[in-house]
Protein backbone atom coordinates (compact mmCIF):
# COMPACT_ATOMS: atom_id res chain seq x y z
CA UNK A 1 39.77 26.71 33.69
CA UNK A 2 43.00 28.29 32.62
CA UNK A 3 43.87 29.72 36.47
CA UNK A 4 43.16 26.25 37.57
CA UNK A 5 45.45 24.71 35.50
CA UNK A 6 48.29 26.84 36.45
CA UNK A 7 47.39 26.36 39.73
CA UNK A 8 47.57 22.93 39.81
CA UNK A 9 50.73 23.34 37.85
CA UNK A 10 52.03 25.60 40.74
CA UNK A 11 51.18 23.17 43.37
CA UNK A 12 52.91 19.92 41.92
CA UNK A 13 55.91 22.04 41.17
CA UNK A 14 55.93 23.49 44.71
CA UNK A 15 55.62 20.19 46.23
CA UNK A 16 58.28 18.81 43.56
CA UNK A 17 60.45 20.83 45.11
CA UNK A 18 59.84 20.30 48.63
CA UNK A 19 59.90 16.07 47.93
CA UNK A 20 64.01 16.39 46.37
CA UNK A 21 65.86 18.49 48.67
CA UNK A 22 68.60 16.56 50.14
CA UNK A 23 68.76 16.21 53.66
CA UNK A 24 72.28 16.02 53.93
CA UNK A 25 73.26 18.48 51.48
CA UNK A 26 71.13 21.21 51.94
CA UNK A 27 68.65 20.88 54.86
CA UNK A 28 71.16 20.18 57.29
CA UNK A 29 73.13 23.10 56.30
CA UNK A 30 70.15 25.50 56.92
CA UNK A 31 69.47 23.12 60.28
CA UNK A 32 66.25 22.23 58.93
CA UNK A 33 67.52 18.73 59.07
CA UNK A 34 65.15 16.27 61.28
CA UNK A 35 68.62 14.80 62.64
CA UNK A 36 69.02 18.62 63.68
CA UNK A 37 66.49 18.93 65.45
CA UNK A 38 66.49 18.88 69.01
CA UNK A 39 62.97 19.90 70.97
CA UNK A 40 63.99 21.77 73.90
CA UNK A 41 63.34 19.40 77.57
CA UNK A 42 59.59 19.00 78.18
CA UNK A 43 58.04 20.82 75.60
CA UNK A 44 55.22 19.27 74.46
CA UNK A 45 53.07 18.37 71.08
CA UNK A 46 51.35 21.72 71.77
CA UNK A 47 54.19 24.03 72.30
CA UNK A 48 56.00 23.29 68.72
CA UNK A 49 57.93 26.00 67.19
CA UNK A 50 57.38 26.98 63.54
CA UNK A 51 60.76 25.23 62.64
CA UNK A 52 59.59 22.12 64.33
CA UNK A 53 56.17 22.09 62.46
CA UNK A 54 58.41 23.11 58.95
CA UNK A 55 60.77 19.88 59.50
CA UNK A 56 57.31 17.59 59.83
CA UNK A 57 56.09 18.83 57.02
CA UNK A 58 58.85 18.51 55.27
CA UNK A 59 59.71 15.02 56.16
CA UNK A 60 56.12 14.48 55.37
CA UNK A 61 56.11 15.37 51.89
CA UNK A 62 59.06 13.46 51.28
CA UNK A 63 57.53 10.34 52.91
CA UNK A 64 53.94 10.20 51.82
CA UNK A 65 54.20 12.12 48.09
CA UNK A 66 57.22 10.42 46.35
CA UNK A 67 55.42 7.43 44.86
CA UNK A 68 51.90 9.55 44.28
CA UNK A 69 54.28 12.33 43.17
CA UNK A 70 56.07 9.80 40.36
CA UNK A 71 52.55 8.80 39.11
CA UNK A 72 51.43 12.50 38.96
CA UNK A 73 54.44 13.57 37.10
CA UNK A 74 54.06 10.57 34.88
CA UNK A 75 50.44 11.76 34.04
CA UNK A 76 51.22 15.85 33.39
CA UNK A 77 54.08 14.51 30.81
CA UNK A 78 51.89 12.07 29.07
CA UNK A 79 48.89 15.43 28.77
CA UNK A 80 51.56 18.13 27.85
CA UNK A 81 52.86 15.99 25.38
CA UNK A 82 49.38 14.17 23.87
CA UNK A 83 47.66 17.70 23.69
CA UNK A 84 50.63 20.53 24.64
């Protein structure tokens, strides 16, 4: 039970992190920016390049986990601090 715990602790911080880094600020400077990001002519869905398939997941984190992520962070504070 204990390594699941962390685990889940490890994921919600992992996608914690992926759901506040700045687009401006930071991802654009590493061009992982999705204003960056410029698919060379005629490549298709099929033929995406790891940094194309990073900047969708990226931009889906921040999209579909910030309201799930604000309840989920709401619930780990209320256990660590009801039973630490």
């Amino acid at each position: 039970m204990l390594l699941l715990g962390n685990l889940l602790y490890v994921s919600i911080l992992l996608v914690n992190a992926i759901a506040i880094l700045s687009e401006d600020r930071f991802l654009a400077r590493i061009n992982l920016s999705s204003a960056s990001y410029d698919p060379a002519f005629g490549a298709g869905p099929d033929s995406q390049s790891v940094k194309a398939k990073v900047i969708n997941l990226i931009a889906s984190v921040r999209t579909l986990m910030r309201i799930p992520l604000i309840a989920i962070n709401t619930l780990i504070i209320l256990y660590e601090l009801v039973l630490g």
